[in-house]
C-alpha atoms as a PDB file:
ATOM      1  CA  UNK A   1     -58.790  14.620 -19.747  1.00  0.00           C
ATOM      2  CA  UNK A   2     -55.553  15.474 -21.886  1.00  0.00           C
ATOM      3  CA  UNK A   3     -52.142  14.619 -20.643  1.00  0.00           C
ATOM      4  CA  UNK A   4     -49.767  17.278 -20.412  1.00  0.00           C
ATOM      5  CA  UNK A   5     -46.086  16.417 -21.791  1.00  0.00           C
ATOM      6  CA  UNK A   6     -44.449  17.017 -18.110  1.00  0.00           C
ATOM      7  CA  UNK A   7     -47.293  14.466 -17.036  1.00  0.00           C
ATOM      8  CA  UNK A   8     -45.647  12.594 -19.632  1.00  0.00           C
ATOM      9  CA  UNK A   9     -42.194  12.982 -18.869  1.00  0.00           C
ATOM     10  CA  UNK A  10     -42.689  12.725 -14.755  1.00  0.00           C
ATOM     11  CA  UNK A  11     -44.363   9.302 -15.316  1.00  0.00           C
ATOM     12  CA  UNK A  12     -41.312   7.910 -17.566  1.00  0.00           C
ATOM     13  CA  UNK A  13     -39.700   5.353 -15.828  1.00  0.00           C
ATOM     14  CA  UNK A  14     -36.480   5.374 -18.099  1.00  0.00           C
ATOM     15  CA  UNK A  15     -35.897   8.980 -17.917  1.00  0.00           C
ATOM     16  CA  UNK A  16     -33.511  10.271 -15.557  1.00  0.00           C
ATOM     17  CA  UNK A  17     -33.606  13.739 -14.812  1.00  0.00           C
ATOM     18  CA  UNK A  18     -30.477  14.346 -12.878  1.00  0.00           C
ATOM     19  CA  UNK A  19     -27.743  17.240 -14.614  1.00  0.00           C
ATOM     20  CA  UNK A  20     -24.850  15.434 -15.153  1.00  0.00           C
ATOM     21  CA  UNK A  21     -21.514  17.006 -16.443  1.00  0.00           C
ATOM     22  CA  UNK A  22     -18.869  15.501 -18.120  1.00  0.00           C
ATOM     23  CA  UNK A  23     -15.287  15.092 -16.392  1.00  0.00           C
ATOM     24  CA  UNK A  24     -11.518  14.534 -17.467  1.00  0.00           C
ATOM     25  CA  UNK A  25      -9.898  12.409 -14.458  1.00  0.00           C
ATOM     26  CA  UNK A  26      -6.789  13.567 -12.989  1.00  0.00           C
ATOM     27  CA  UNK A  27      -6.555  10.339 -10.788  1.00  0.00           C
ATOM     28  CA  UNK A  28      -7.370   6.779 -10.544  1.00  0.00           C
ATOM     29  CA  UNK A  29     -10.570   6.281  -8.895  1.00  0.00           C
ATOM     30  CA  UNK A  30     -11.137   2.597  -8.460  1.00  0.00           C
ATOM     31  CA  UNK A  31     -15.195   2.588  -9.436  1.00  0.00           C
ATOM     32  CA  UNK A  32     -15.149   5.407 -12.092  1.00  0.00           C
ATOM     33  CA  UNK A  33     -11.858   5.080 -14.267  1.00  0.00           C
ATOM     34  CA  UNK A  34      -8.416   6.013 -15.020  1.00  0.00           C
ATOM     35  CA  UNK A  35      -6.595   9.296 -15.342  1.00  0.00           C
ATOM     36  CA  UNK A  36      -7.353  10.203 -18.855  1.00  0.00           C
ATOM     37  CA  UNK A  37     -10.644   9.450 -19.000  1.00  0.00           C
ATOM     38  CA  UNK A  38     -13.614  11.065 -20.099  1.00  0.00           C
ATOM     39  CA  UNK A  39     -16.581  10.432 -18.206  1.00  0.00           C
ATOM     40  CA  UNK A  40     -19.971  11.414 -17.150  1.00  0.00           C
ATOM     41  CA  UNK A  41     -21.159  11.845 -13.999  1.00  0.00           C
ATOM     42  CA  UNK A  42     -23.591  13.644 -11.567  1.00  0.00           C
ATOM     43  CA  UNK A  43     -23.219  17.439 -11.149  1.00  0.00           C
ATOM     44  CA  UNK A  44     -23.609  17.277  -7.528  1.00  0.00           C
ATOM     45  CA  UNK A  45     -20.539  14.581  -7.080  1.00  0.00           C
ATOM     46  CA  UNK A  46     -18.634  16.368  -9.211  1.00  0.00           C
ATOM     47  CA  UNK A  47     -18.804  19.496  -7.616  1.00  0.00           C
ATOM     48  CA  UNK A  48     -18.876  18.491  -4.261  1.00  0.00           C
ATOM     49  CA  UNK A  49     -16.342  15.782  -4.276  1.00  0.00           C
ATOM     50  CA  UNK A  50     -14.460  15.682  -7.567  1.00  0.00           C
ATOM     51  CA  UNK A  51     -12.811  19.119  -7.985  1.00  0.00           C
ATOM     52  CA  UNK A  52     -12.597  19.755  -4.662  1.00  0.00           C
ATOM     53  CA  UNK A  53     -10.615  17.056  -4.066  1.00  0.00           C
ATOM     54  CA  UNK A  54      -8.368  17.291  -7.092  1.00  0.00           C
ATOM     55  CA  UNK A  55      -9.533  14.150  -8.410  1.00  0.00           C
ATOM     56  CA  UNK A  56     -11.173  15.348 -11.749  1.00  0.00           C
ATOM     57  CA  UNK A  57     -11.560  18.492 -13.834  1.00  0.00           C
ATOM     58  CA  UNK A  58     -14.891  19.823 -16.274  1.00  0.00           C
ATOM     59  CA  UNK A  59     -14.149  18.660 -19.687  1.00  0.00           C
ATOM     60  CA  UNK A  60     -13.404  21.643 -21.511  1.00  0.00           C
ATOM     61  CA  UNK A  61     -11.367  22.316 -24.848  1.00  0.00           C
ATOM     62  CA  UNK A  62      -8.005  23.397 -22.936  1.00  0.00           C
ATOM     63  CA  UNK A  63      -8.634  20.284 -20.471  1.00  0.00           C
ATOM     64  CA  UNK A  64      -8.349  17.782 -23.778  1.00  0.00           C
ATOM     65  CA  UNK A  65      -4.893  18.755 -24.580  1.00  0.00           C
ATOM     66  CA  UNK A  66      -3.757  16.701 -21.014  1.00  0.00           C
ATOM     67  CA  UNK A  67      -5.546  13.579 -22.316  1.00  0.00           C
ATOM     68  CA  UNK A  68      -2.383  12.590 -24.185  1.00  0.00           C
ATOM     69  CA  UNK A  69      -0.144  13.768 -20.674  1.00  0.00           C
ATOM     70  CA  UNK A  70      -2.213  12.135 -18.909  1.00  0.00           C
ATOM     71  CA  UNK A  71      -2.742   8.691 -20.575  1.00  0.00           C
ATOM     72  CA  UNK A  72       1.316   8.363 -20.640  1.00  0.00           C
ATOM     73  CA  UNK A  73       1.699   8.951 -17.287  1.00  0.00           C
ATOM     74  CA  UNK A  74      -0.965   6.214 -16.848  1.00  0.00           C
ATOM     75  CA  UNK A  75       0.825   3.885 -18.857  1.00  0.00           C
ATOM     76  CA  UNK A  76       3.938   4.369 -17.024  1.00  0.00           C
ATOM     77  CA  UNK A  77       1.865   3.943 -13.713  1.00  0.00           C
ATOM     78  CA  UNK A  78       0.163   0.565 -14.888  1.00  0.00           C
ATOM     79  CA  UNK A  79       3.274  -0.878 -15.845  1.00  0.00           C
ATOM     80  CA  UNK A  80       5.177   0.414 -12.833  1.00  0.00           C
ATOM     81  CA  UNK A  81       2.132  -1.674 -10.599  1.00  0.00           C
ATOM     82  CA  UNK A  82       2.213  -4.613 -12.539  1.00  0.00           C
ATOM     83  CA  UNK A  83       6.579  -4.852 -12.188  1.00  0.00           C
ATOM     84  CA  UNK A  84       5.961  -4.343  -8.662  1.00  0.00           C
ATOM     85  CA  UNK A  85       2.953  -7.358  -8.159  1.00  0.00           C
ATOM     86  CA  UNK A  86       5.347  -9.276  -9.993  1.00  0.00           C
ATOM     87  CA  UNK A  87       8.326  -8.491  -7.745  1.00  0.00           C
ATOM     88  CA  UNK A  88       5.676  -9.402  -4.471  1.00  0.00           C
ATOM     89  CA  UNK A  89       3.917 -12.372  -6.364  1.00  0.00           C
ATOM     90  CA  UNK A  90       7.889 -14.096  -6.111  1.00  0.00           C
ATOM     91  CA  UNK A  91       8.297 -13.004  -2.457  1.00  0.00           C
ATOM     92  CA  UNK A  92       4.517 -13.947  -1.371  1.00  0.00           C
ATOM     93  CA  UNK A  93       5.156 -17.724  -2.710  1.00  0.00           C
ATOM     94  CA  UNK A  94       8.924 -18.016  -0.528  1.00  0.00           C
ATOM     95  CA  UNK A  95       6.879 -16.578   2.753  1.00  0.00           C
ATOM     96  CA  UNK A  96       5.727 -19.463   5.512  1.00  0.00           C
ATOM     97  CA  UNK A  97       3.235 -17.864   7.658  1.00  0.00           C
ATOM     98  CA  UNK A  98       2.441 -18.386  11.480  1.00  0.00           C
ATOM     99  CA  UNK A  99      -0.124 -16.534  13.395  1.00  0.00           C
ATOM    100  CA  UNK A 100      -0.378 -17.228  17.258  1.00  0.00           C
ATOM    101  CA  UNK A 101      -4.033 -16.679  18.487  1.00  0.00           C
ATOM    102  CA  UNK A 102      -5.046 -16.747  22.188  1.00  0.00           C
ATOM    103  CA  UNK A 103      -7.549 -19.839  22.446  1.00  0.00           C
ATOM    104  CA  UNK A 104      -9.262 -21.658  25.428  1.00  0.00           C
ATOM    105  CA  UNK A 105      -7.990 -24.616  27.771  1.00  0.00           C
ATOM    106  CA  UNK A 106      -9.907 -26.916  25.293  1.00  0.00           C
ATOM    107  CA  UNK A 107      -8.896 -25.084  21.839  1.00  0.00           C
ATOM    108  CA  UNK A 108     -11.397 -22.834  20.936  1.00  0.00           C
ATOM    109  CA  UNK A 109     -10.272 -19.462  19.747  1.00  0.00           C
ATOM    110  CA  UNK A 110     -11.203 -15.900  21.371  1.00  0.00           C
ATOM    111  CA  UNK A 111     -12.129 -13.896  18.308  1.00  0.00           C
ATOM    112  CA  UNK A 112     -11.354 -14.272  14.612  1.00  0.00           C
ATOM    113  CA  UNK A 113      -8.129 -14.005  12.617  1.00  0.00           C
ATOM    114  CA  UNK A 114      -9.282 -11.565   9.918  1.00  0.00           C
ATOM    115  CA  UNK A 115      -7.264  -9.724   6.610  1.00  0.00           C
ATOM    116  CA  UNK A 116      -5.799  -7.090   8.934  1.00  0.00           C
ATOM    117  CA  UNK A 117      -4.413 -10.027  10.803  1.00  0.00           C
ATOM    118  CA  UNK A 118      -2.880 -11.399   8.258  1.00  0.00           C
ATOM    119  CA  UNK A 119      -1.596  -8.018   6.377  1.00  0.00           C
ATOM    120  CA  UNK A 120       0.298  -7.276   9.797  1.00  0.00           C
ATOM    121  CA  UNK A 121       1.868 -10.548  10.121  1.00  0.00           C
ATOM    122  CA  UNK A 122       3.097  -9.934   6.375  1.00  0.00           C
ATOM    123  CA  UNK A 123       4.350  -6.384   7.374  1.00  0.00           C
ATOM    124  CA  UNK A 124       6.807  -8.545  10.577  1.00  0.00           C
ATOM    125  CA  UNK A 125       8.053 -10.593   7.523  1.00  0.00           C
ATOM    126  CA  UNK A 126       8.760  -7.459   5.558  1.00  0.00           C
ATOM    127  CA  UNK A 127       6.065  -7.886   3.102  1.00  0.00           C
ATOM    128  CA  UNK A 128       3.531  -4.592   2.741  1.00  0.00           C
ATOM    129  CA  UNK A 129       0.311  -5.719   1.467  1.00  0.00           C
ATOM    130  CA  UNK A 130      -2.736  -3.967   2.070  1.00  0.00           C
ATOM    131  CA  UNK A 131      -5.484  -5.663   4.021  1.00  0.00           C
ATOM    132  CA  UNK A 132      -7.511  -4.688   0.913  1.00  0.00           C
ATOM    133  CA  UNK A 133      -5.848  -7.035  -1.310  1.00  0.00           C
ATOM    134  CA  UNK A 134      -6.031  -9.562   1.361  1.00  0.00           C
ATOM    135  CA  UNK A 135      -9.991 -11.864   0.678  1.00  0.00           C
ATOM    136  CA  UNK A 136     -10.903 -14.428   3.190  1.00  0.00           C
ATOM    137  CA  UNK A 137     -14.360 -16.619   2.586  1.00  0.00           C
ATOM    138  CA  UNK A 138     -15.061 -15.465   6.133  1.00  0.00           C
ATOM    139  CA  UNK A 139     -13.172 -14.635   9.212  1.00  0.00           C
ATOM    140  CA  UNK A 140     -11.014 -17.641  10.414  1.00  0.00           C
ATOM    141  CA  UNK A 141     -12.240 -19.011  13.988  1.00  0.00           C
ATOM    142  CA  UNK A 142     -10.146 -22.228  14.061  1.00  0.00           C
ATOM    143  CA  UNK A 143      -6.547 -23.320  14.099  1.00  0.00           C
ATOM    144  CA  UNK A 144      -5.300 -25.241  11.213  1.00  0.00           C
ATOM    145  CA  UNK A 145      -3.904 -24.653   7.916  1.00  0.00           C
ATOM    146  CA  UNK A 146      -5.526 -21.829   6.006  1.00  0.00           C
ATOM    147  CA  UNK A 147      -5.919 -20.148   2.955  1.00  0.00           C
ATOM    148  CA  UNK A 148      -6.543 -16.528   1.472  1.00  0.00           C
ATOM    149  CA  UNK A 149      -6.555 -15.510  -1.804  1.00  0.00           C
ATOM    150  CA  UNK A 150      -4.055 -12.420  -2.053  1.00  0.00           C
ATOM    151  CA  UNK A 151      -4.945 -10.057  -5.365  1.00  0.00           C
ATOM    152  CA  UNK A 152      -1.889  -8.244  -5.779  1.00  0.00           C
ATOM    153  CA  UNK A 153      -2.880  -6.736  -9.697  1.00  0.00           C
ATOM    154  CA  UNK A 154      -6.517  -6.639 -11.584  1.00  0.00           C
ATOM    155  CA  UNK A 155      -4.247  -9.727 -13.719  1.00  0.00           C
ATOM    156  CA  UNK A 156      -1.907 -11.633 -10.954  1.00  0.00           C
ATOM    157  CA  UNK A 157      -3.573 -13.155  -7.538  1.00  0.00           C
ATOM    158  CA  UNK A 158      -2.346 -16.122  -5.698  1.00  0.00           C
ATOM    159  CA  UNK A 159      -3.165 -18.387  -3.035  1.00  0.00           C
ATOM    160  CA  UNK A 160      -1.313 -18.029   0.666  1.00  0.00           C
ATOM    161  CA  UNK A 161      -1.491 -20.415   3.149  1.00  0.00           C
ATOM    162  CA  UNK A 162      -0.682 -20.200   6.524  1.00  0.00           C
ATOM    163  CA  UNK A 163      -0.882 -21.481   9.822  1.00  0.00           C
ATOM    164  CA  UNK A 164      -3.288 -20.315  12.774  1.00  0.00           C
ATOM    165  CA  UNK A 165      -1.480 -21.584  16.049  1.00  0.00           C
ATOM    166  CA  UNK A 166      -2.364 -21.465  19.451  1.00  0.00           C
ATOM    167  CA  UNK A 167      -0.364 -19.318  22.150  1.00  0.00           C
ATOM    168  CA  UNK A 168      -0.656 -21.626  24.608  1.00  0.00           C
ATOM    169  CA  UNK A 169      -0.687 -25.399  23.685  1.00  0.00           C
ATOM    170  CA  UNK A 170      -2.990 -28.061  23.941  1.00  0.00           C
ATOM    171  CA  UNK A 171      -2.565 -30.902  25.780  1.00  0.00           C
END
């Protein structure tokens, strides 16, 4: 029996069929690009997500003349973040850092001191740092000195320590 070309094609593993359409970005978007950029994506989350939200626009021949607008202002933006994780990166290494837990008669603590923790203990010191930024191994269930790495830029990250105390102390 002969084998039809759709046959064919429907048994491909490396085809995909999906439409895809191809997108200038208006906006950062963390897992797709920059503002400026040309990419291609699926129809269906560009049209239902994309341009809707105001996030991208269809690549078209009037759409190419805001690359160049674009790619300044993304310039100006980049080096405007970096300035600014530079400005926090000298503050974050000055900062001493206490967080009070409730624990047990005998030590143990009652929950977990996890990145929103910390980010709001930063905010008291007049530090605003998203939790985001903020990566811990794994939640902290113990007092002690501690550490959590603090990525402020894609380049610049540093190491904070700080102290998890008890509020009511140990005898």
């Amino acid at each position: 029996m002969p084998m039809y070309n759709w046959m064919k094609m429907s048994l491909s593993k490396e085809k995909n069929f999906m439409a895809t359409t191809e997108i200038l970005l208006l906006k950062h978007v963390k897992s797709l690009g920059a503002e400026g950029d040309q990419i291609r994506v699926k129809a269906g989350y560009a049209r239902n997500f994309l341009f809707p939200n105001e996030i991208a626009v269809p690549m078209t021949r009037t759409n190419k003349k805001q690359i160049e607008a674009l790619q300044k202002a993304r310039a100006t933006r980049e080096k405007l973040d970096l300035e600014q994780a530079q400005a926090l990166l000298e503050k974050l290494s000055s900062v001493s850092l206490a967080i009070v837990v409730k624990t047990s008669e005998n030590g143990t603590m009652f929950g977990a001191v996890t990145a929103k923790e910390i980010s709001n203990a930063l905010e008291q010191k007049g530090l605003q740092i998203d939790r985001k930024k903020i990566h811990l191994d794994s939640p902290i269930k113990g007092v002690g000195r501690r550490k959590a790495l603090v990525k402020l830029h894609d380049t610049i990250s540093c190491d904070l320590y700080f102290d998890v105390v008890s509020e009511n102390p140990i005898n």
